[in-house]
C-alpha atoms as a PDB file:
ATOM      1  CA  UNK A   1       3.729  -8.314 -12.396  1.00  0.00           C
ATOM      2  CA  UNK A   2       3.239  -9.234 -16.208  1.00  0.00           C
ATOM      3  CA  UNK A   3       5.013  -6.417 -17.292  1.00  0.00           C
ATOM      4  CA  UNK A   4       8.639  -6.025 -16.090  1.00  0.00           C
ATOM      5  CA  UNK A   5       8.966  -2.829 -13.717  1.00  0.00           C
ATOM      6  CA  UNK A   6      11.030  -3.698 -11.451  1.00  0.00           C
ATOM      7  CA  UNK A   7      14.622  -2.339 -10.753  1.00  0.00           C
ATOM      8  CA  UNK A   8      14.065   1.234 -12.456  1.00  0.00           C
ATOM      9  CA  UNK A   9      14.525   3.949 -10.373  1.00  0.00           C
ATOM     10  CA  UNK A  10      12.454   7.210 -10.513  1.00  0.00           C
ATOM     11  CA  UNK A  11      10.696  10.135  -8.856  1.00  0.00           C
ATOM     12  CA  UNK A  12       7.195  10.688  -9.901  1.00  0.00           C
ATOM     13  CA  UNK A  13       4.156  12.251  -9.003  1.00  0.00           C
ATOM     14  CA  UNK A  14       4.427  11.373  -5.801  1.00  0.00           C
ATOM     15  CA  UNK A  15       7.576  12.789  -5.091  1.00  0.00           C
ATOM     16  CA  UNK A  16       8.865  10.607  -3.419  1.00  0.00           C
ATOM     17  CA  UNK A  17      12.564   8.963  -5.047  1.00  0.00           C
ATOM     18  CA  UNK A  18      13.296   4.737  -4.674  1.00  0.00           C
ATOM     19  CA  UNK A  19      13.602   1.727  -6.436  1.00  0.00           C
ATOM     20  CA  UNK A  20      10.488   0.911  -8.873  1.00  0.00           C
ATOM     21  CA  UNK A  21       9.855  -1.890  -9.818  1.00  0.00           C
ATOM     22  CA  UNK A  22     -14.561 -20.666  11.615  1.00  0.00           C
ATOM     23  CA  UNK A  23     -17.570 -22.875  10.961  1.00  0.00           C
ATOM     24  CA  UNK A  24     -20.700 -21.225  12.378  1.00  0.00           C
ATOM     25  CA  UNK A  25     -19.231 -18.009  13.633  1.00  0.00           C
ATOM     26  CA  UNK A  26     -21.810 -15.572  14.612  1.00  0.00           C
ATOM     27  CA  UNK A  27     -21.041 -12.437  16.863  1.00  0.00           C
ATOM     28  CA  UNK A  28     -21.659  -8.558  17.375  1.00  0.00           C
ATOM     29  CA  UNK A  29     -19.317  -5.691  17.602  1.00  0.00           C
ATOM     30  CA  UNK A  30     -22.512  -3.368  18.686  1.00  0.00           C
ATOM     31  CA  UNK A  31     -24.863  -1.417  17.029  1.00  0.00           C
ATOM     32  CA  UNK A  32     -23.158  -0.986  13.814  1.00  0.00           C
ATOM     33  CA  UNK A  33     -22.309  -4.861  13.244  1.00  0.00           C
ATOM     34  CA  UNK A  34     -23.449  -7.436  11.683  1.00  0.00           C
ATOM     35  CA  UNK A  35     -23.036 -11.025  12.264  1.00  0.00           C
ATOM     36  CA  UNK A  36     -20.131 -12.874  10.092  1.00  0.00           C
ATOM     37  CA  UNK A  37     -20.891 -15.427   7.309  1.00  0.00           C
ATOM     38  CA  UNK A  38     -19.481 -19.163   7.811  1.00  0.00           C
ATOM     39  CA  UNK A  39     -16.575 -20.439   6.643  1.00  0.00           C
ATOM     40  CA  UNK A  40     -15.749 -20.398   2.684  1.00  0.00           C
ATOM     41  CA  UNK A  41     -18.316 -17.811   2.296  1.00  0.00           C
ATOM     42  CA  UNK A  42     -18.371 -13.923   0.825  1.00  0.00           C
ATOM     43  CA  UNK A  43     -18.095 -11.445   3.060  1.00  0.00           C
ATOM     44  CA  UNK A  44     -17.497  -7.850   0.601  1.00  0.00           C
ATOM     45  CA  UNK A  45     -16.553  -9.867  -2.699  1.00  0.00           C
ATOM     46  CA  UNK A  46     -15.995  -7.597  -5.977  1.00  0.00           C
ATOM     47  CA  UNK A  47     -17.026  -4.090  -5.877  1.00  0.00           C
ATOM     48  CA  UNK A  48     -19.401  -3.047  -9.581  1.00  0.00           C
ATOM     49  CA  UNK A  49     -20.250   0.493  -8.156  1.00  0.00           C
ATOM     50  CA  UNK A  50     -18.744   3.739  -7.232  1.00  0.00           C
ATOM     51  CA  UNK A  51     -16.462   2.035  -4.066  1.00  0.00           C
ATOM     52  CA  UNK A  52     -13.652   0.016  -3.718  1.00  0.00           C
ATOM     53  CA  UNK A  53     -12.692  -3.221  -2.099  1.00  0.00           C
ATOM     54  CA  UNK A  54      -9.554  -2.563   0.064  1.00  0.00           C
ATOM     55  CA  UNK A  55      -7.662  -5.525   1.663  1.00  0.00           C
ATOM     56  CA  UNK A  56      -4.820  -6.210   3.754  1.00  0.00           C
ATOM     57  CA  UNK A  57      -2.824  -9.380   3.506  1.00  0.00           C
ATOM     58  CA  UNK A  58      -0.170 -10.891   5.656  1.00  0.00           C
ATOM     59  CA  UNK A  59      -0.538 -14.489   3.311  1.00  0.00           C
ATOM     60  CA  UNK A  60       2.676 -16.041   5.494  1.00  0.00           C
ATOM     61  CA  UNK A  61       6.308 -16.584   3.794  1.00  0.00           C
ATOM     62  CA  UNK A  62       6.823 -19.893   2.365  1.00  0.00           C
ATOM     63  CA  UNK A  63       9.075 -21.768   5.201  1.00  0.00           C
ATOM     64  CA  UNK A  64       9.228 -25.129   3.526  1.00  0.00           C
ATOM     65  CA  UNK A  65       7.279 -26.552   5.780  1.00  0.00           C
ATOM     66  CA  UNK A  66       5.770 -30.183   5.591  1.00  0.00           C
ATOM     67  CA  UNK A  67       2.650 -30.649   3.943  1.00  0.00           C
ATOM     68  CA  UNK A  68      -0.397 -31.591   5.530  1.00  0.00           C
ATOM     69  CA  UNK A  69       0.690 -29.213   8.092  1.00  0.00           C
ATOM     70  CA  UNK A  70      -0.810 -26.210   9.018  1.00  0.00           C
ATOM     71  CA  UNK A  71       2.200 -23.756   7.548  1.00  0.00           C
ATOM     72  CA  UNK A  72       2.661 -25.795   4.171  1.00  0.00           C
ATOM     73  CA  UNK A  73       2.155 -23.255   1.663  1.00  0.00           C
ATOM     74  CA  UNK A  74       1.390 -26.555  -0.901  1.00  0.00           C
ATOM     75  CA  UNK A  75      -1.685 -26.853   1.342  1.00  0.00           C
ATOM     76  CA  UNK A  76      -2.803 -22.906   1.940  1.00  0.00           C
ATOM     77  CA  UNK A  77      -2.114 -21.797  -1.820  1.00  0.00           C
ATOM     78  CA  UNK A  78      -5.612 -23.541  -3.236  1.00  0.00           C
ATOM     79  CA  UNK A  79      -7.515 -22.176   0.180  1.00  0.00           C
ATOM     80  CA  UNK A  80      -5.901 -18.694  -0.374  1.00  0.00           C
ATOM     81  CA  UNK A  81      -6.869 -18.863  -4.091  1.00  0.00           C
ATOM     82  CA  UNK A  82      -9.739 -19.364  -3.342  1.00  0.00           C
ATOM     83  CA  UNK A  83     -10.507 -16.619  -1.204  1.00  0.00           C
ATOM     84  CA  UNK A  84      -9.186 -14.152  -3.339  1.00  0.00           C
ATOM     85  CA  UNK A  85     -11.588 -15.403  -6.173  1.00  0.00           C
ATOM     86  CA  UNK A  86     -14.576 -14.845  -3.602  1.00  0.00           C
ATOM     87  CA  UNK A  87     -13.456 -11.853  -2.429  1.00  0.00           C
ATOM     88  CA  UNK A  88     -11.905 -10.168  -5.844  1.00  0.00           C
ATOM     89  CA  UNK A  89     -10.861  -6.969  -3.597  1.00  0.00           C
ATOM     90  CA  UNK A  90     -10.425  -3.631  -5.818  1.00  0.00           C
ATOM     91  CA  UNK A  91      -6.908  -3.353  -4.561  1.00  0.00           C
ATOM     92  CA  UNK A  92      -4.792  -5.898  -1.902  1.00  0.00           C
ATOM     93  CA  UNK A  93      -1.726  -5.054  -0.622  1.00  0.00           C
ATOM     94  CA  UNK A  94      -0.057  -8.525   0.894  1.00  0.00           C
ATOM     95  CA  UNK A  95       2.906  -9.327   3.323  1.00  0.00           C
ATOM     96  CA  UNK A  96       5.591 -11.357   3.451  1.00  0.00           C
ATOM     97  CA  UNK A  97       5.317 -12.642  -0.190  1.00  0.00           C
ATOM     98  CA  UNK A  98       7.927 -14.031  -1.504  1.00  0.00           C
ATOM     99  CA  UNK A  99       8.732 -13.888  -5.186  1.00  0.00           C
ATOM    100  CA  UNK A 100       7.537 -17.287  -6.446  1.00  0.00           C
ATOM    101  CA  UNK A 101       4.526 -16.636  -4.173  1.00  0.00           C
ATOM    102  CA  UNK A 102       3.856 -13.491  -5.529  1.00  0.00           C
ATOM    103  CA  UNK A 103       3.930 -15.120  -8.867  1.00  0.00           C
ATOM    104  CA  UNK A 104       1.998 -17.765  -7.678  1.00  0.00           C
ATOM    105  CA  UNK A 105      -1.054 -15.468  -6.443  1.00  0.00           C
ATOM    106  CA  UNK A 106      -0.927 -13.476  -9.602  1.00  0.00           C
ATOM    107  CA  UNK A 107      -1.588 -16.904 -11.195  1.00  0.00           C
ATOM    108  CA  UNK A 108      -4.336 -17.499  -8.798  1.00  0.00           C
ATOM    109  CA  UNK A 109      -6.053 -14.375  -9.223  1.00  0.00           C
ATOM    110  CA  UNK A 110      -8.870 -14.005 -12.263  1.00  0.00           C
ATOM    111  CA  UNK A 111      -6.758 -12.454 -15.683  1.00  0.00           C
ATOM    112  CA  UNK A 112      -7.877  -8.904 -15.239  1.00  0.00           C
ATOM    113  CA  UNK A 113      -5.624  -8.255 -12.257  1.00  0.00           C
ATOM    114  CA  UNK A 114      -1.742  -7.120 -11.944  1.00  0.00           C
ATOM    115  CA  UNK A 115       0.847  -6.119  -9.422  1.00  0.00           C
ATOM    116  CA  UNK A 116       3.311  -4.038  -8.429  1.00  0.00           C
ATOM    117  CA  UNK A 117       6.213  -4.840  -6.377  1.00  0.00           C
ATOM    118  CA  UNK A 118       9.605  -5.307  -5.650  1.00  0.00           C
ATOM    119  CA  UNK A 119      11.682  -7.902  -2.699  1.00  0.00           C
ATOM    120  CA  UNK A 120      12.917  -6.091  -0.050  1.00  0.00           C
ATOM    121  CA  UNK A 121      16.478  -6.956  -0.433  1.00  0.00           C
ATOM    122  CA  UNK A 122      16.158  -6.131  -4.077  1.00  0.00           C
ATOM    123  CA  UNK A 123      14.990  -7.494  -7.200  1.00  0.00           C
ATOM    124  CA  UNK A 124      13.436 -10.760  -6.323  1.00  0.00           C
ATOM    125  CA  UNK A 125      15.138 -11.243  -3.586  1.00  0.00           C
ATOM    126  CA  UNK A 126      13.777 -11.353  -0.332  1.00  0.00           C
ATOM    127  CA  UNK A 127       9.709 -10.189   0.880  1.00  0.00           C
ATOM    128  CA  UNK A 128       7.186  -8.731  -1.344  1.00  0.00           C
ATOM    129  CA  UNK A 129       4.991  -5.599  -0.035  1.00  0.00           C
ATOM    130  CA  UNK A 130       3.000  -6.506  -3.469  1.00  0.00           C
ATOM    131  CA  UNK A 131       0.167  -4.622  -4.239  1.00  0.00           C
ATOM    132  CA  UNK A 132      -2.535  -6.437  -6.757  1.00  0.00           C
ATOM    133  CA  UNK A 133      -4.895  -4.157  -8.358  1.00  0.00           C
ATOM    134  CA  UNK A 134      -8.059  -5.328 -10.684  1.00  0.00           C
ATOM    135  CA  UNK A 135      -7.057  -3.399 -13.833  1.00  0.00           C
ATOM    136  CA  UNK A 136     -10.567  -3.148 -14.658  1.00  0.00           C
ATOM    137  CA  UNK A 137     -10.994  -0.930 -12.659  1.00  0.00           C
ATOM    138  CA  UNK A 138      -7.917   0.743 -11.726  1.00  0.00           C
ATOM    139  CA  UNK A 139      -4.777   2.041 -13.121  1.00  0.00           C
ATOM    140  CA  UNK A 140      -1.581   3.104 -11.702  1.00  0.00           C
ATOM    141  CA  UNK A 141      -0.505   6.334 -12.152  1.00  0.00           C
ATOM    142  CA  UNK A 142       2.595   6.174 -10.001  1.00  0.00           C
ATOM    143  CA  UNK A 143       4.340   3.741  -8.078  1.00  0.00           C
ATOM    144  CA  UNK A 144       7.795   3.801  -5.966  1.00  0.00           C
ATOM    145  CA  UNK A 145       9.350   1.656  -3.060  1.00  0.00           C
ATOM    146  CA  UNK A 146      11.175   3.222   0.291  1.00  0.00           C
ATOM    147  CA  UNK A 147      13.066   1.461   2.562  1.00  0.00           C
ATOM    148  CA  UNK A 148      12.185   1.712   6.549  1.00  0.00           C
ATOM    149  CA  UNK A 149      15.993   3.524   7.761  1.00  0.00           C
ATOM    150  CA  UNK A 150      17.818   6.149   7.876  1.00  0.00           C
ATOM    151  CA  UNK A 151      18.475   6.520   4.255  1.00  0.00           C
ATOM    152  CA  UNK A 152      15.003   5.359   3.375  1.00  0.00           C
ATOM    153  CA  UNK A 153      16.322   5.440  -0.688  1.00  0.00           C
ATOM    154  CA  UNK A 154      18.610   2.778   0.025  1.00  0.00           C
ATOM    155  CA  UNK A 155      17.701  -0.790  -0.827  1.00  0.00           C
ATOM    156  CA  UNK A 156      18.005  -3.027   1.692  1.00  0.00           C
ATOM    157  CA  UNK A 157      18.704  -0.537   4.269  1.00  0.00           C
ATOM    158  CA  UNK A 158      17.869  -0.824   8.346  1.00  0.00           C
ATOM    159  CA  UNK A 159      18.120   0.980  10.885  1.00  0.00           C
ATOM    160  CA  UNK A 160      16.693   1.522  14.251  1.00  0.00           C
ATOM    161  CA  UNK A 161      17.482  -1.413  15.716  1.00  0.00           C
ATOM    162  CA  UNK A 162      15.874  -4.281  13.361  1.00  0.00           C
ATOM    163  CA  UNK A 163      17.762  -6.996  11.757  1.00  0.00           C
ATOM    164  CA  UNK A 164      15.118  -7.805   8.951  1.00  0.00           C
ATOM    165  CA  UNK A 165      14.501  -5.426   5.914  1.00  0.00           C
ATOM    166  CA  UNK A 166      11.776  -3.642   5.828  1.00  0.00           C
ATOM    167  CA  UNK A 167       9.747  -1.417   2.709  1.00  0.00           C
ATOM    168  CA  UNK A 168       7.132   0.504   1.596  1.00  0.00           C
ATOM    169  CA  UNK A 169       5.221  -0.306  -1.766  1.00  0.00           C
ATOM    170  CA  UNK A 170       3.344   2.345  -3.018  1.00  0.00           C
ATOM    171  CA  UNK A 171       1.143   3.087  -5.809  1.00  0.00           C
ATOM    172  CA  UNK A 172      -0.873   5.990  -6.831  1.00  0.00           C
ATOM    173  CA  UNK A 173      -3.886   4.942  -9.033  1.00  0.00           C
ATOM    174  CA  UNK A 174      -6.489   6.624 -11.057  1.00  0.00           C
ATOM    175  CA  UNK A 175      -9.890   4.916 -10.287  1.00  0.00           C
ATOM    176  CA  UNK A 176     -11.781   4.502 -13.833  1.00  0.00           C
ATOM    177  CA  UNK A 177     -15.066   5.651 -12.207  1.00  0.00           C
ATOM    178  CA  UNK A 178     -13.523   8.491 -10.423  1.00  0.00           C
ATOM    179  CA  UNK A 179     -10.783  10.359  -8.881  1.00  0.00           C
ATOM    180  CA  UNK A 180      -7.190   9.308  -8.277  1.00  0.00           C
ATOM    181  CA  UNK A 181      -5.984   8.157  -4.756  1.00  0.00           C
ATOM    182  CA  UNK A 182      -2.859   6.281  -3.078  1.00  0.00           C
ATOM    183  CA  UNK A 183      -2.162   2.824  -1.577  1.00  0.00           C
ATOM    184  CA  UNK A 184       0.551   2.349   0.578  1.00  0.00           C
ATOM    185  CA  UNK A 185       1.157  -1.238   1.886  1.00  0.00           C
ATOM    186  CA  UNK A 186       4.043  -1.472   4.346  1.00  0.00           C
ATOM    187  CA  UNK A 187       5.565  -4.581   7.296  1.00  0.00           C
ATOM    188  CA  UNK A 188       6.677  -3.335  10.218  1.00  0.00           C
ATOM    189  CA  UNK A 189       9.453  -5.163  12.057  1.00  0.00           C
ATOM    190  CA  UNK A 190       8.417  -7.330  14.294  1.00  0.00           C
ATOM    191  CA  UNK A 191      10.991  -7.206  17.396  1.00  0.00           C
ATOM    192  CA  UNK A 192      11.886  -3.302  17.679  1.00  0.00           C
ATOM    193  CA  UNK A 193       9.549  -1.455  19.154  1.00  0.00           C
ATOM    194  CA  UNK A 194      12.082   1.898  18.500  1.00  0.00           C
ATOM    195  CA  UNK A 195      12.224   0.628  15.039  1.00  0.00           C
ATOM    196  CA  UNK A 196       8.282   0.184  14.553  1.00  0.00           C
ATOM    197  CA  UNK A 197       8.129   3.554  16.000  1.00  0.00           C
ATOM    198  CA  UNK A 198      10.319   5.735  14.150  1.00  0.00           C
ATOM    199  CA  UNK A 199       8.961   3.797  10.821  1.00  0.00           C
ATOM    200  CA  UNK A 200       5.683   4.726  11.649  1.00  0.00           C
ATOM    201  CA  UNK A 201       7.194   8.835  11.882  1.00  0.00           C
ATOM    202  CA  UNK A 202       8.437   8.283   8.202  1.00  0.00           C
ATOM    203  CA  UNK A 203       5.196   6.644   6.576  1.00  0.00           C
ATOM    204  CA  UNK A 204       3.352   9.364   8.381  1.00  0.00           C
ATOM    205  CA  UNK A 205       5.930  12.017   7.152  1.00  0.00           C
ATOM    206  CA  UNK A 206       5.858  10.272   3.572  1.00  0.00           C
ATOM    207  CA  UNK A 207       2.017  10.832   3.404  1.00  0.00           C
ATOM    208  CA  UNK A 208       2.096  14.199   4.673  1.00  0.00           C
ATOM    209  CA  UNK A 209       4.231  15.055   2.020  1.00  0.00           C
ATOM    210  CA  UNK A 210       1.430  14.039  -0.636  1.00  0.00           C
ATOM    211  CA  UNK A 211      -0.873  15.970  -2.354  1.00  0.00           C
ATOM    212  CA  UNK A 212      -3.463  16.984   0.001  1.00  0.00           C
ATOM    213  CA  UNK A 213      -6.202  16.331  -2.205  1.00  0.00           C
ATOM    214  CA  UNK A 214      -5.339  12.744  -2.609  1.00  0.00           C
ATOM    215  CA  UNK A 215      -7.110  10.138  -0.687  1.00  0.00           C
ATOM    216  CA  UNK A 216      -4.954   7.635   0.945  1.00  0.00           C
ATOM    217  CA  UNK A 217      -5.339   4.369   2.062  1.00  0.00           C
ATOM    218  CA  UNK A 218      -2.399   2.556   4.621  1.00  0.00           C
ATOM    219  CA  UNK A 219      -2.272  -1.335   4.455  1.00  0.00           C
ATOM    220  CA  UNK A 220       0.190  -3.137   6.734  1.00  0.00           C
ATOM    221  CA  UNK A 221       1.224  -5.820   9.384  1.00  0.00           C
ATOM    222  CA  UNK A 222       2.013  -3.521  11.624  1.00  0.00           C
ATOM    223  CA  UNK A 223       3.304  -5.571  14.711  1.00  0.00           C
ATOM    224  CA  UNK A 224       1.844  -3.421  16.969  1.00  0.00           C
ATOM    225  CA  UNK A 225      -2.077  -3.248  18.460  1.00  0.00           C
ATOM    226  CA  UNK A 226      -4.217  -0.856  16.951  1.00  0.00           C
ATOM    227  CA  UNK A 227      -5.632   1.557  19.801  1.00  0.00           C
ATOM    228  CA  UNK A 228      -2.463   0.352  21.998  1.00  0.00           C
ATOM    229  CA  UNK A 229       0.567   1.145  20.194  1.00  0.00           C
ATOM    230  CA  UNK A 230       2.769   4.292  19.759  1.00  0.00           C
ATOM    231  CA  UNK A 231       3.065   3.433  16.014  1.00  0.00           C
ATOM    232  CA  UNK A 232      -0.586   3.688  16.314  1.00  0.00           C
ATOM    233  CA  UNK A 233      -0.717   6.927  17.809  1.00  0.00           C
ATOM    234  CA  UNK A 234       1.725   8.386  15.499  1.00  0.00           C
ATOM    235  CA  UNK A 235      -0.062   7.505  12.577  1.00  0.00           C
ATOM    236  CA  UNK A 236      -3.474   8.545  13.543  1.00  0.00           C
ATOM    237  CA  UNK A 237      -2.400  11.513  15.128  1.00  0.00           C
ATOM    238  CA  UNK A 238      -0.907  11.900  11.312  1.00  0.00           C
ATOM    239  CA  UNK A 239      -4.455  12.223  10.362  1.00  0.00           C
ATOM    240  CA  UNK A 240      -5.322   8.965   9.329  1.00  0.00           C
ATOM    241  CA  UNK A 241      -8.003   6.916  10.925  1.00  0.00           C
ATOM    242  CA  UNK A 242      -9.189   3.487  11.504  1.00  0.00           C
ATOM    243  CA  UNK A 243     -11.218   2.584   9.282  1.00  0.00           C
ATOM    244  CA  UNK A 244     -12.319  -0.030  11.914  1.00  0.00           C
ATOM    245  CA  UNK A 245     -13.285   2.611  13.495  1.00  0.00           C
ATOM    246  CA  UNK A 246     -14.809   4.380  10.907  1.00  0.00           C
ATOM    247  CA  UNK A 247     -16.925   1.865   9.364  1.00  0.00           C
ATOM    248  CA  UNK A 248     -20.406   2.542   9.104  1.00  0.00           C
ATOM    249  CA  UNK A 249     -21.395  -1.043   9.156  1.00  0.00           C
ATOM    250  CA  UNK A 250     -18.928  -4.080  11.064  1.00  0.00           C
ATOM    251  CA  UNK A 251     -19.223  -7.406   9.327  1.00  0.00           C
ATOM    252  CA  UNK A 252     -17.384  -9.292  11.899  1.00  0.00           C
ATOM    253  CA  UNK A 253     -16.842  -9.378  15.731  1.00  0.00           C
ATOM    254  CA  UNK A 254     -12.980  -7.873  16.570  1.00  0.00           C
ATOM    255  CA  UNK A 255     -11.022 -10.416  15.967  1.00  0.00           C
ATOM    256  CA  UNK A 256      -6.900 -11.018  16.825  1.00  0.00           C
ATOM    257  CA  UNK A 257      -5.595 -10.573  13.617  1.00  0.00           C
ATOM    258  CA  UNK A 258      -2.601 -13.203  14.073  1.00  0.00           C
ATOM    259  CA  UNK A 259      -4.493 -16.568  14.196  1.00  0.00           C
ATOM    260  CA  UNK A 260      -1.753 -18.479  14.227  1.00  0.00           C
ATOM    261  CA  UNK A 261      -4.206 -20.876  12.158  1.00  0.00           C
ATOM    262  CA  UNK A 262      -6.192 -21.492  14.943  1.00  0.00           C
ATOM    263  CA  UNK A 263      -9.596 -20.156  15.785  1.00  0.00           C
ATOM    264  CA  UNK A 264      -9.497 -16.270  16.294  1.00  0.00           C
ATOM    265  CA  UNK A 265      -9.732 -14.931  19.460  1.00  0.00           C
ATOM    266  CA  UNK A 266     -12.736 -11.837  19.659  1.00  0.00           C
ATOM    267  CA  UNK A 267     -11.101  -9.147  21.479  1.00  0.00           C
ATOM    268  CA  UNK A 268      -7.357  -9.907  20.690  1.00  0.00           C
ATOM    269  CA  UNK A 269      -4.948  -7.739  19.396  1.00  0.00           C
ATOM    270  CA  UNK A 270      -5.640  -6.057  15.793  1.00  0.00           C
ATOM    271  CA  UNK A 271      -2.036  -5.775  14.247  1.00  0.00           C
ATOM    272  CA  UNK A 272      -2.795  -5.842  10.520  1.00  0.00           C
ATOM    273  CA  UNK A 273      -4.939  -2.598  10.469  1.00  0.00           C
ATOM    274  CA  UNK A 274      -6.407  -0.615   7.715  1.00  0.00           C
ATOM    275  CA  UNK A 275      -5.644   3.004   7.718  1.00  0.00           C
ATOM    276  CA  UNK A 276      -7.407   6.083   5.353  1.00  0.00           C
ATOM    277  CA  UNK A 277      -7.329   9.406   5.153  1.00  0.00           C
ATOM    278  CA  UNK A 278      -9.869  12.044   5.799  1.00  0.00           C
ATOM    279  CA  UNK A 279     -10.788  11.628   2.039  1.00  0.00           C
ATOM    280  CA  UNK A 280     -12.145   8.114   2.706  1.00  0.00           C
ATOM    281  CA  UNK A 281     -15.571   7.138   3.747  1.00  0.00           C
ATOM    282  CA  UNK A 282     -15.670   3.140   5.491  1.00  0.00           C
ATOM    283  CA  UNK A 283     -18.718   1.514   4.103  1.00  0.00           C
ATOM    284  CA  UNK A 284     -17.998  -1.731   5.882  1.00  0.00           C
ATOM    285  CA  UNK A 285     -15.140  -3.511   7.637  1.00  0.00           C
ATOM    286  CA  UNK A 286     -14.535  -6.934   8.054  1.00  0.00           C
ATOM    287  CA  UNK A 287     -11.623  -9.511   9.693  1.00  0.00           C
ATOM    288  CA  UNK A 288     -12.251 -12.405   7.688  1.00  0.00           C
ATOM    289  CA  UNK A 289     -12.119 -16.179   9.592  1.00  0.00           C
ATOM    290  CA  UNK A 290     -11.943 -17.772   6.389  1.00  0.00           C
ATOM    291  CA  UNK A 291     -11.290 -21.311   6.030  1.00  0.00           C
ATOM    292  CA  UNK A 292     -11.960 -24.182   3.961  1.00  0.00           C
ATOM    293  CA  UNK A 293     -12.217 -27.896   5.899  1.00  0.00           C
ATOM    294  CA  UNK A 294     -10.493 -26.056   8.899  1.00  0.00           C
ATOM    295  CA  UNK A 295      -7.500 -24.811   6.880  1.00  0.00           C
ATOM    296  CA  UNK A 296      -6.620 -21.756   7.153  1.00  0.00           C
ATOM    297  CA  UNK A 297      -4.901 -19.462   3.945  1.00  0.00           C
ATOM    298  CA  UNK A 298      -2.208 -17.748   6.134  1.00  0.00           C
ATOM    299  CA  UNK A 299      -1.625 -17.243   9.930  1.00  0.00           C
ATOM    300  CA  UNK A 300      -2.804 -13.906   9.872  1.00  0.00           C
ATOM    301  CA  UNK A 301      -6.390 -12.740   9.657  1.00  0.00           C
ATOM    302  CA  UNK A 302      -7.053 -10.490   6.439  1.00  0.00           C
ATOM    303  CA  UNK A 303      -8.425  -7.058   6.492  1.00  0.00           C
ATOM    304  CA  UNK A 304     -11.118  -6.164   4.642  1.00  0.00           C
ATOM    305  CA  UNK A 305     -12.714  -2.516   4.150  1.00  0.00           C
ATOM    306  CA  UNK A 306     -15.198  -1.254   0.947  1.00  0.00           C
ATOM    307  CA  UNK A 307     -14.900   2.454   0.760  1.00  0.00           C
ATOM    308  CA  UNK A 308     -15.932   5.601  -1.188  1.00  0.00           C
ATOM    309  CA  UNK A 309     -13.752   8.261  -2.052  1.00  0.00           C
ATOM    310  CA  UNK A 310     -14.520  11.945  -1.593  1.00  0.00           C
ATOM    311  CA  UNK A 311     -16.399  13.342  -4.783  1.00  0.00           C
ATOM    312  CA  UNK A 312     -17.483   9.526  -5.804  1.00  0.00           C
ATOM    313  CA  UNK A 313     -21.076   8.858  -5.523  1.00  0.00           C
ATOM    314  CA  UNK A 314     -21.651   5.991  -3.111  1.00  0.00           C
ATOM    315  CA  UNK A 315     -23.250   2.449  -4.621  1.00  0.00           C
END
């Protein structure tokens, strides 16, 4: 964030009170797919007319580990850098960042973008639900932070039966082209199912509770299998769909969206998922391989959708 916005606390328009601050890979997914691009290569890449570029990070915390290893985040930074300079989505909202990461990516990223974020524990402390935005195109209107709990204005709360923290970042923006619409990036924990669950009944009770006329987008690690989850259930029965789903055109088979850095599995379980609301049109949808010499920017598999908004003229 190049402006310091972190630590205020407010209740905006949204309402809603908390802290502010694979080399040669070819495949079908049916009749609305196409095949995938190799390795290194563009899939969506920056978005000039009336749509946006939506993507959904989990870029893997920075454990220390050893470099020339798979995890080192010395080695994935200059793969995931450039990625995101390919790709230049509209908005990204990334996992597990942690602050000098977050910092880090912001460096990575062309001049024209910024972000909006806050650690989980508070501050800088702790995991970033970051959302990047290219301000060309985009401006935020809006933007608070809720904890997953009980007493969902409490930093650093839990509840539910999960020992990690976990957030919401959200952001409402006013496209420059267009109409205004909100991006909520989330984590869900990763061992509590009853936790995943009942933080998937507060998202979907937090987006109710928007403006109906506001398009909404849901970016997440969700821990959970899209299609075979409760948290899935709860949130589309919310009405929000998979975009996925939705897409009018597939880029990319159906790939496992935890790679564990090695080659991704068609057919394995989607648990980074891309969520809209009935406001949102799915151009395309992609789960992007993308490596560079075999290395891999994260463990996870990012999400990548180009949409329209209701009332915005398609490309």
């Amino acid at each position: 964030m190049r402006d310091d916005r972190a630590g205020v606390s407010r209740r905006g328009a949204l309402g809603i009170a908390g802290a502010v601050g694979v080399a040669g890979i070819t495949g079908s997914t049916g009749a609305h797919a196409e095949p995938t691009r190799g390795p290194g290569r563009r899939l969506i890449g920056p978005s000039f007319g009336h749509e946006l570029h939506v993507m959904s990070f989990n870029i893997r915390y920075d454990a220390r580990a050893e470099p020339g290893t798979p995890d080192s985040w010395t080695d994935r930074r200059p793969v995931l850098a450039r990625f995101l300079r390919l790709e230049q989505p509209t908005v990204l909202g990334v996992q597990e960042a942690l602050y000098h990461q977050v910092r880090e990516v912001s460096a990575d990223l062309p001049a024209h973008y910024d972000w909006i974020g806050l650690g989980r524990e508070g501050g800088s402390r702790g995991e970033f639900m970051a959302v990047y935005y290219d301000t060309r195109r985009v401006e935020p209107v809006d933007f608070d932070h809720f904890w997953l709990s009980e007493t969902p204005n409490v930093i650093g709360s839990t509840s539910w039966g999960n020992t990690v923290v976990r957030m919401v970042t959200l952001v409402r923006f006013r496209d420059r082209r267009g109409r205004e619409f909100v991006h909520v990036n989330t984590h869900f924990d990763h061992r509590s199912e009853n936790s995943r669950q009942r933080s998937a009944e507060l998202v979907a009770e937090r987006i109710t509770g928007f403006d109906p006329g506001l398009p909404v987008v849901l970016t997440g690690d969700f821990n959970s299998p899209a299609e075979d989850s409760e948290s899935f259930r709860i949130l589309t029965e919310a009405g929000l769909s998979d975009t996925w789903h939705t897409a009018e055109r597939r880029l990319t088979p159906a790939w496992g969206t935890f790679g564990g850095y090695r080659e991704p599995v068609e057919g394995g379980d989607r648990i980074d998922w891309i969520l809209a609301s009935s406001g949102v049109r799915t151009r395309k949808a992609a789960i992007n391989p993308f490596t560079v010499r075999g290395r891999y920017p994260s463990d996870h598999l990012p999400v990548q959708v180009l949409v329209s908004l209701d009332g915005m003229m398609g490309a």
